[in-house]
N, C-alpha and C. Protein backbone atom coordinates (compact mmCIF):
# COMPACT_ATOMS: atom_id res chain seq x y z
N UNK A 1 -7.71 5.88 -13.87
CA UNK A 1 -7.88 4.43 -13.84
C UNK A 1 -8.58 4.00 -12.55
N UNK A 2 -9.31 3.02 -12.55
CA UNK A 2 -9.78 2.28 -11.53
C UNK A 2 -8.73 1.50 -10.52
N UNK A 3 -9.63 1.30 -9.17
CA UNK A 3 -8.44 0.48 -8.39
C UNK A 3 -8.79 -0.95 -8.90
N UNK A 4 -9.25 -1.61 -9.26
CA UNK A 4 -9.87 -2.81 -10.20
C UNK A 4 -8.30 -2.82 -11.36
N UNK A 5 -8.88 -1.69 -12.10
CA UNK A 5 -7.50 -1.62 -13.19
C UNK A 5 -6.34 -1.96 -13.25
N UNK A 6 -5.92 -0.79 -12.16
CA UNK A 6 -4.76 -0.64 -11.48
C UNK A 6 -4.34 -2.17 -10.65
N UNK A 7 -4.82 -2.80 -10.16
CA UNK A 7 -5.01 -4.39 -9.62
C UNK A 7 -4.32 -4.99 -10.71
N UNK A 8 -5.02 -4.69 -11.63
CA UNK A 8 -4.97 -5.83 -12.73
C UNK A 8 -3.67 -5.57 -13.73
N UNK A 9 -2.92 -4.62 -13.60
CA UNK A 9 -1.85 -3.97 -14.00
C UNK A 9 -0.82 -4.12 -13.25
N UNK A 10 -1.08 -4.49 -12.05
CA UNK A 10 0.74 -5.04 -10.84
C UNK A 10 0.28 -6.42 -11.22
N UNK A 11 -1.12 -7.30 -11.41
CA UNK A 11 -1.01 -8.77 -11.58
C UNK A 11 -0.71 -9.10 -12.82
N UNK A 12 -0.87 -8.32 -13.83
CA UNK A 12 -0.12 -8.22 -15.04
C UNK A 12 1.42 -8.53 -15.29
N UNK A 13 1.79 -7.37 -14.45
CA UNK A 13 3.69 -6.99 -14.16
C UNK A 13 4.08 -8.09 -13.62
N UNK A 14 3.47 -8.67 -12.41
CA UNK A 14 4.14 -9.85 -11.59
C UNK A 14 4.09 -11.37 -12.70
N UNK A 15 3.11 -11.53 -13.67
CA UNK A 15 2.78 -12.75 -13.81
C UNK A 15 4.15 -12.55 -15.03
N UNK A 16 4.24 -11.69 -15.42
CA UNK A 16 6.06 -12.24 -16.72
C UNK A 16 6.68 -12.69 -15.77
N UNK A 17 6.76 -12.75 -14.68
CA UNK A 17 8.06 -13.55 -13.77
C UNK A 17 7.89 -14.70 -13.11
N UNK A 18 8.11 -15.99 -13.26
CA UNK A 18 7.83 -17.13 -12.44
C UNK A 18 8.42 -17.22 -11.60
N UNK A 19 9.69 -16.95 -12.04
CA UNK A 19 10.66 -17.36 -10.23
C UNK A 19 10.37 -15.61 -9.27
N UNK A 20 10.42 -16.27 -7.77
CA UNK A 20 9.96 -15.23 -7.40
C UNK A 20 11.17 -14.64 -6.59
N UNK A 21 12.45 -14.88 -6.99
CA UNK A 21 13.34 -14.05 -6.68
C UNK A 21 13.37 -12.80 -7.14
N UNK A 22 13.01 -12.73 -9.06
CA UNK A 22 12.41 -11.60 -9.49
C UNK A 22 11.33 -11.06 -9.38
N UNK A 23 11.13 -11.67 -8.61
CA UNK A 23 9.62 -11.01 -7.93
C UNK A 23 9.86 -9.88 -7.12
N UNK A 24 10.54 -10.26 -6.24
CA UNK A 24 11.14 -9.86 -5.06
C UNK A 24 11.74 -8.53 -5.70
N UNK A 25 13.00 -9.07 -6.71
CA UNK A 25 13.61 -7.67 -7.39
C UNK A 25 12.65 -6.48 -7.66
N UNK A 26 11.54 -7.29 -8.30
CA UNK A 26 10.54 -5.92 -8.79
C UNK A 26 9.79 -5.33 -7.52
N UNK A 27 9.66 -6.13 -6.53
CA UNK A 27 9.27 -5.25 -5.44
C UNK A 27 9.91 -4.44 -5.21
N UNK A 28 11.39 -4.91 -5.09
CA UNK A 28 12.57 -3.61 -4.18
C UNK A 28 12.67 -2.40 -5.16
N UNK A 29 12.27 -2.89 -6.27
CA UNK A 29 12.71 -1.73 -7.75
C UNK A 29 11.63 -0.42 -7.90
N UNK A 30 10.15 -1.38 -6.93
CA UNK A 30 9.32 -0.28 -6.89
C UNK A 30 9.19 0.63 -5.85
N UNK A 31 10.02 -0.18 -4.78
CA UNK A 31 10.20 0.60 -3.23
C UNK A 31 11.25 1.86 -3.63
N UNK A 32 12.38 1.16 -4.51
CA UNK A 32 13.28 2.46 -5.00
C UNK A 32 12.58 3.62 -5.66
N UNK A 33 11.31 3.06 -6.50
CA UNK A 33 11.01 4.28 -7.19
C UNK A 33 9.51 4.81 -6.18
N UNK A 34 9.69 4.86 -4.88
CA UNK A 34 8.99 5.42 -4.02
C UNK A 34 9.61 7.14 -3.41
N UNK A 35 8.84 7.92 -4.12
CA UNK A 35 9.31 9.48 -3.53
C UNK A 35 10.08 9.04 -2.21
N UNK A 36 10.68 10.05 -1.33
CA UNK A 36 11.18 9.77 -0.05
C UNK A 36 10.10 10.54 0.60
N UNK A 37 9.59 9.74 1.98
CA UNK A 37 8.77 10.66 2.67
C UNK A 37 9.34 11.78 3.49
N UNK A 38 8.52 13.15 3.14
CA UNK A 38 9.33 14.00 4.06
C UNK A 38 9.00 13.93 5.26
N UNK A 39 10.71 14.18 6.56
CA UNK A 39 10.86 14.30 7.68
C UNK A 39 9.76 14.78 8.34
N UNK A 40 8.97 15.40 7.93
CA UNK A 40 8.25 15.52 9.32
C UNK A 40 6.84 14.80 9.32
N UNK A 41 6.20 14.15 7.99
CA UNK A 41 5.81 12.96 8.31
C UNK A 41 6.25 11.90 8.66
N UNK A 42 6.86 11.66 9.00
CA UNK A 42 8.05 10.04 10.22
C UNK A 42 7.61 10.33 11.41
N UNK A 43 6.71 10.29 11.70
CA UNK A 43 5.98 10.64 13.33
C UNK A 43 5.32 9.24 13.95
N UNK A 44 5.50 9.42 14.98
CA UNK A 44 4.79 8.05 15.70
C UNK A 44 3.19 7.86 15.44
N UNK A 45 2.74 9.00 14.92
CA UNK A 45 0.60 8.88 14.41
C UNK A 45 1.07 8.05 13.35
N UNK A 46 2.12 8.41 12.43
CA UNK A 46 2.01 7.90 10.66
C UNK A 46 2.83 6.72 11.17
N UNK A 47 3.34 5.83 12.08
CA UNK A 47 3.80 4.63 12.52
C UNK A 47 2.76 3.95 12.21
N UNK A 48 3.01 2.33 11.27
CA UNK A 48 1.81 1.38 11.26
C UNK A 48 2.41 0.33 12.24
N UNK A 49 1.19 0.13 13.34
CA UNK A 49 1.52 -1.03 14.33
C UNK A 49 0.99 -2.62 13.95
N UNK A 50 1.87 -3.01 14.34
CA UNK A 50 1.70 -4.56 13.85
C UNK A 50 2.92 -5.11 12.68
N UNK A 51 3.76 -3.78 12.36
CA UNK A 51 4.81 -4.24 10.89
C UNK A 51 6.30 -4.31 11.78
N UNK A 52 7.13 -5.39 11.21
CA UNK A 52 8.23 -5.72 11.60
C UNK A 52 8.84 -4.62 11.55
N UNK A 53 9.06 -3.87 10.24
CA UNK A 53 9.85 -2.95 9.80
C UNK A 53 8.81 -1.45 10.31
N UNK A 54 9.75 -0.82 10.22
CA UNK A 54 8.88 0.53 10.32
C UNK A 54 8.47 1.14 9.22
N UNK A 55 7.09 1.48 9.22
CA UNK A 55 6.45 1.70 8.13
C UNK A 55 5.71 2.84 8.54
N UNK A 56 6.11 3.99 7.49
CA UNK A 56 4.89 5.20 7.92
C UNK A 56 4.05 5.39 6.74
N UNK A 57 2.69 6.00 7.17
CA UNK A 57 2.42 6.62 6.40
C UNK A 57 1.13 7.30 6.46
N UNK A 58 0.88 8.49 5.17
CA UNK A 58 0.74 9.31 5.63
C UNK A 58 -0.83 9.89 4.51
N UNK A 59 -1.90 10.22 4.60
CA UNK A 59 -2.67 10.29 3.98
C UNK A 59 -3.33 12.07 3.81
N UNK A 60 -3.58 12.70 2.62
CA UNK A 60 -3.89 13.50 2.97
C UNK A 60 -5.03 13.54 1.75
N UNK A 61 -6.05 14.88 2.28
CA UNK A 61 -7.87 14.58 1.65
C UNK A 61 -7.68 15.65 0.75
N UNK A 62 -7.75 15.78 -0.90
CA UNK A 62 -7.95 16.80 -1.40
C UNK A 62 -8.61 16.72 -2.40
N UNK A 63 -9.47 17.36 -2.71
CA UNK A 63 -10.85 17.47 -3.71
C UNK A 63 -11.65 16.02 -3.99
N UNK A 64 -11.85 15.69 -2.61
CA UNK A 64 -12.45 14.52 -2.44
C UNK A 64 -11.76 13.62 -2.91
N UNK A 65 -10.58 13.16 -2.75
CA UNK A 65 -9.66 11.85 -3.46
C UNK A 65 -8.66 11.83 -1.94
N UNK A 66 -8.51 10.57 -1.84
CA UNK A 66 -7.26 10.45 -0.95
C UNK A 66 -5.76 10.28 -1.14
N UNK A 67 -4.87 11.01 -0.91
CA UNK A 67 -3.70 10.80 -1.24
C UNK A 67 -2.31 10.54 -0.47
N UNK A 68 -2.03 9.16 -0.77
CA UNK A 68 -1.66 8.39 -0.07
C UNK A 68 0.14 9.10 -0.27
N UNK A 69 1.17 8.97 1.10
CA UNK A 69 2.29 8.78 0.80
C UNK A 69 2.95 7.63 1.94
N UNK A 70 4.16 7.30 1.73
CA UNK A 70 4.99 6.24 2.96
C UNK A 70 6.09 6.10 2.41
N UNK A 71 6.48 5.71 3.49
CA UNK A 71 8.05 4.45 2.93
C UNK A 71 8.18 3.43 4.23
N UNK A 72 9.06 2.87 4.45
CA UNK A 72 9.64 2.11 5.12
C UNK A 72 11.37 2.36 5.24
N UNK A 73 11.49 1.25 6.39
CA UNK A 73 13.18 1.27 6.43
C UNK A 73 13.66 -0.38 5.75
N UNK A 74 12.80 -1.01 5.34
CA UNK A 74 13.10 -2.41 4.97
C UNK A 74 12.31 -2.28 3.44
N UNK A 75 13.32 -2.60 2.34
CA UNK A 75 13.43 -2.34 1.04
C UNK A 75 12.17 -3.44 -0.04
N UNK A 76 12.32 -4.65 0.74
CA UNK A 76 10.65 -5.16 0.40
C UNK A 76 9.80 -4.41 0.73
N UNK A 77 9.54 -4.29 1.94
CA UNK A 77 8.33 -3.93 2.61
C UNK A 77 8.17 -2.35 2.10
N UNK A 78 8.89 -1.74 1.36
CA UNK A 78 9.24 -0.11 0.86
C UNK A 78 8.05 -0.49 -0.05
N UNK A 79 8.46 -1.82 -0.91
CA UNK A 79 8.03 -2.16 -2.47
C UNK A 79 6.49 -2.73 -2.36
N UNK A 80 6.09 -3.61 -1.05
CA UNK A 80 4.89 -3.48 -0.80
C UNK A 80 3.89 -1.96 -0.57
N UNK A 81 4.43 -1.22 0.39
CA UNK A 81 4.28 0.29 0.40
C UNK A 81 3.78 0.91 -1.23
N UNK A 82 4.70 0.86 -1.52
CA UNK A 82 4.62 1.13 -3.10
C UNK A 82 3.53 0.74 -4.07
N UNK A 83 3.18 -0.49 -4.06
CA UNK A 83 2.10 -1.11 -4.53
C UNK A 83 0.63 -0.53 -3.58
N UNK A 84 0.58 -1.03 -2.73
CA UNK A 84 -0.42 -0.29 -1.98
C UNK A 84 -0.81 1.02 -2.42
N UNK A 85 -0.08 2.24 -2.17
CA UNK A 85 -0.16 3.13 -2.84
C UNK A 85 -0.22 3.64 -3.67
N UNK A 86 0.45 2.98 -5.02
CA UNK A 86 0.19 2.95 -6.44
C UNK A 86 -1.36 2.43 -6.73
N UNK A 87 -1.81 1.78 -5.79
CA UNK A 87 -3.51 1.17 -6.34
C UNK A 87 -4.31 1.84 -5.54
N UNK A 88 -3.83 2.25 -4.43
CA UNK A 88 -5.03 2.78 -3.54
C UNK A 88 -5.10 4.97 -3.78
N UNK A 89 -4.05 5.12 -3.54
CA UNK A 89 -3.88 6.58 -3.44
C UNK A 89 -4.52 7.34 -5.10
N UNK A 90 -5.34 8.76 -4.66
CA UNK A 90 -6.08 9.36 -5.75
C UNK A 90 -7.50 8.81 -6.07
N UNK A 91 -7.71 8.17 -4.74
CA UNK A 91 -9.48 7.56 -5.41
C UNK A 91 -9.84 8.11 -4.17
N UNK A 92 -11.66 8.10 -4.23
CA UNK A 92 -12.14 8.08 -3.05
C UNK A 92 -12.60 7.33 -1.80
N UNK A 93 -12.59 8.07 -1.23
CA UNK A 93 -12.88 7.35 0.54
C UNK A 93 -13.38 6.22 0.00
N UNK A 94 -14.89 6.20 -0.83
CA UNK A 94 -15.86 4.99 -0.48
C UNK A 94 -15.15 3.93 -1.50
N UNK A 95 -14.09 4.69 -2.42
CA UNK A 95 -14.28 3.51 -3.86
C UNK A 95 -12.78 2.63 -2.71
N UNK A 96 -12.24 3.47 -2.03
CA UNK A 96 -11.13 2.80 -1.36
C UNK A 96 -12.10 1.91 0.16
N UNK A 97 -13.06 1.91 0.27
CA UNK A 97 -13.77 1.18 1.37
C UNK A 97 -14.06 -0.20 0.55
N UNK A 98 -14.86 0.41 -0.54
CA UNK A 98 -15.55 -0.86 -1.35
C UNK A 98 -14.65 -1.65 -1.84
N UNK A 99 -13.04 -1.72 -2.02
CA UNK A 99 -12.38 -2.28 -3.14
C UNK A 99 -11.98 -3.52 -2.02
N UNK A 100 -12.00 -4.52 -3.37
CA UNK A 100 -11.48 -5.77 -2.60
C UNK A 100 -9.81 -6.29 -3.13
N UNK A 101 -8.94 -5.70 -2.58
CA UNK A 101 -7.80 -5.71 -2.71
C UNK A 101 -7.07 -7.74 -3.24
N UNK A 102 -7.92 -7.89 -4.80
CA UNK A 102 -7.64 -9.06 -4.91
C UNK A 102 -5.96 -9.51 -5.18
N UNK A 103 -5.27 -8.84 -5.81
CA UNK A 103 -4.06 -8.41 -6.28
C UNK A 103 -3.40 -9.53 -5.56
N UNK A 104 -3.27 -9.17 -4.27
CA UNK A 104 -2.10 -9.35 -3.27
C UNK A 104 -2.68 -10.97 -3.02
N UNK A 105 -3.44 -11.59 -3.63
CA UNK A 105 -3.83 -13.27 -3.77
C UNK A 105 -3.26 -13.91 -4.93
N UNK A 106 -3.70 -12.79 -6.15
CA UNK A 106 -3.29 -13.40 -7.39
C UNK A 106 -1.97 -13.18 -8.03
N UNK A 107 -1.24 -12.41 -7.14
CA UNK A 107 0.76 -12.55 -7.85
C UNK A 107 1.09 -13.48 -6.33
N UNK A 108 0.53 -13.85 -5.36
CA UNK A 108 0.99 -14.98 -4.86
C UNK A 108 1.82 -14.15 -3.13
N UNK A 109 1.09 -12.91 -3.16
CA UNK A 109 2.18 -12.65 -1.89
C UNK A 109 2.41 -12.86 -1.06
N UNK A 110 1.05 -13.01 -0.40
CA UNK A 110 1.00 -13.35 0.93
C UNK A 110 1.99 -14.73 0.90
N UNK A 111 1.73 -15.52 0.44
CA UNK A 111 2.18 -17.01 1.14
C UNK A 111 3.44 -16.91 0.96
N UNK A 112 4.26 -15.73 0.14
CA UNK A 112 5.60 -15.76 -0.01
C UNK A 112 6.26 -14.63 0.88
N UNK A 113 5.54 -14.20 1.86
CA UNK A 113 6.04 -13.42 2.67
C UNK A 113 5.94 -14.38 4.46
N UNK A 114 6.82 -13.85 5.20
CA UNK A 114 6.95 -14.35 6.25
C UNK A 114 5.94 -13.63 7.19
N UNK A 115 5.24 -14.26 8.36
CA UNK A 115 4.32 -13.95 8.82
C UNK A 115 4.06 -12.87 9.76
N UNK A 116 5.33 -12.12 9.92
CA UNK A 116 5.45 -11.16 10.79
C UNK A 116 4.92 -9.58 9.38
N UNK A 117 5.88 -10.38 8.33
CA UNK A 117 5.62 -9.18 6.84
C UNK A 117 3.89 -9.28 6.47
N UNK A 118 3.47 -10.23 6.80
CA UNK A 118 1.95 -10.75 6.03
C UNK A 118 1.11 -10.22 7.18
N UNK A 119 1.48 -10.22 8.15
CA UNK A 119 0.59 -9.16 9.19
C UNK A 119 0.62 -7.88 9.08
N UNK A 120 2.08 -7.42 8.85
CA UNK A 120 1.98 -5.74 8.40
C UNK A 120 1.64 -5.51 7.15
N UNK A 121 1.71 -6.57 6.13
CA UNK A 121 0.81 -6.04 4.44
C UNK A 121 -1.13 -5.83 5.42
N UNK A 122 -1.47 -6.57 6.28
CA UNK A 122 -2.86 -6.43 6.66
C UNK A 122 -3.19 -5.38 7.21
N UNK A 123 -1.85 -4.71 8.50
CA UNK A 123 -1.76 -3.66 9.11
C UNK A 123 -1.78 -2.51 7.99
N UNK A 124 -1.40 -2.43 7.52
CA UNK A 124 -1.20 -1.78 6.27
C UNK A 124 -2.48 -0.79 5.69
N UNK A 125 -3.18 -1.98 5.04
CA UNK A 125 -4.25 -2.00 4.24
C UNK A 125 -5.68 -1.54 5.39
N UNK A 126 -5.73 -1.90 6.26
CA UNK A 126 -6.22 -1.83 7.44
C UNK A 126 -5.87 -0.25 7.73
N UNK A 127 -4.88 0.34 8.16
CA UNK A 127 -4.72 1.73 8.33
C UNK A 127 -5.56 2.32 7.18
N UNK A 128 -4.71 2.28 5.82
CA UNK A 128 -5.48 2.90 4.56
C UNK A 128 -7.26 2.98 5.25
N UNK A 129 -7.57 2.23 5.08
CA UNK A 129 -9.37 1.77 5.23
C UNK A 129 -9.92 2.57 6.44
N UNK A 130 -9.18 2.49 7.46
CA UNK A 130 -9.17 3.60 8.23
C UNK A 130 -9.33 5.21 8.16
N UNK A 131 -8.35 5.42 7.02
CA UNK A 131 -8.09 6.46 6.77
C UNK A 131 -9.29 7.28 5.61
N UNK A 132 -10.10 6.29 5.03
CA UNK A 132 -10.81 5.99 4.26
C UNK A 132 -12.00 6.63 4.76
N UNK A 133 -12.12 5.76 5.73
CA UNK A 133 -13.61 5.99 6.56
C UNK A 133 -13.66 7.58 7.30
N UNK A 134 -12.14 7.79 7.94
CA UNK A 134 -12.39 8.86 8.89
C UNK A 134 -12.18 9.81 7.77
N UNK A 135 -11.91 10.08 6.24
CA UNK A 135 -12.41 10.88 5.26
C UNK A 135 -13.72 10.56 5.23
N UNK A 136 -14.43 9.83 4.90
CA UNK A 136 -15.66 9.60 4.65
C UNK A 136 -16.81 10.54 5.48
N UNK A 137 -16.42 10.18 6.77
CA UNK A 137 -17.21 10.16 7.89
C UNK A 137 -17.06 11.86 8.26
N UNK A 138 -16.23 12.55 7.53
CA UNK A 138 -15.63 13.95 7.61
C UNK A 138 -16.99 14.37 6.25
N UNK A 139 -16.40 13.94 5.46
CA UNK A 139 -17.15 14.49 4.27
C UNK A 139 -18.82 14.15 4.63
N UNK A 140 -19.24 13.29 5.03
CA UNK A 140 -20.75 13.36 5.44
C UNK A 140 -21.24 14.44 6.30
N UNK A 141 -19.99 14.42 7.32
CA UNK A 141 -20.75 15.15 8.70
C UNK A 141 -20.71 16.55 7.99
């Protein structure tokens, strides 16, 4: 599937729910169904700076696709993790440079997250893209 697709498949899931308490539920429900990251990725490199909660994570390059893992210690922010990774992880460097992460506008998140959480969803996405490029920039050289 495309990250376009895949977009359009969490704005799918979110829009059966109006109230966004169940919103919220389905975030934490997807943070639960987040593998656990193993111990020895929890390192201060896989630390994302700028997130309230601690958030790692951890990217690794194989047959030209990137593959994303994380968690958190705060059970929203697990479920953001989750999403992120469910759309971004298994594509490549450039299709993960080029994508315009509309998603996180159209189920409404940002404005329903508090601004310390809405800086680390940026921190976030921002690392990924990072991680993106310095694959990229590997695979050229």
């Amino acid at each position: 599937m495309t990250i376009n697709e895949l977009q359009d498949n969490v704005i799918e899931e979110f829009s059966a729910f109006d109230d966004w308490m169940d919103k919220y539920a389905l975030l934490i429900d997807l943070g639960n169904s987040l593998p656990p990251l193993e111990e020895k990725y929890k390192t201060e490199s896989n630390l994302i700076e700028g997130c309230q909660s601690r958030v790692w994570l951890q990217a690794d390059y194989e047959d030209g696709k990137i593959l994303f893992k994380g968690e958190s210690d705060a059970v929203i922010v697990k479920g953001i993790v989750s999403l992120l990774i469910n759309i971004m992880s298994g594509h490549t460097p450039q299709e993960i440079l080029d994508t315009d992460l509309y998603f996180i506008e159209k189920i409404g998140l940002k404005e329903h997250l508090s601004p310390t959480r809405s800086n680390g969803l940026v921190a976030m996405v921002k690392q990924m893209r990072m991680y993106a490029l310095a694959f990229r920039t590997k695979e050229q050289g």
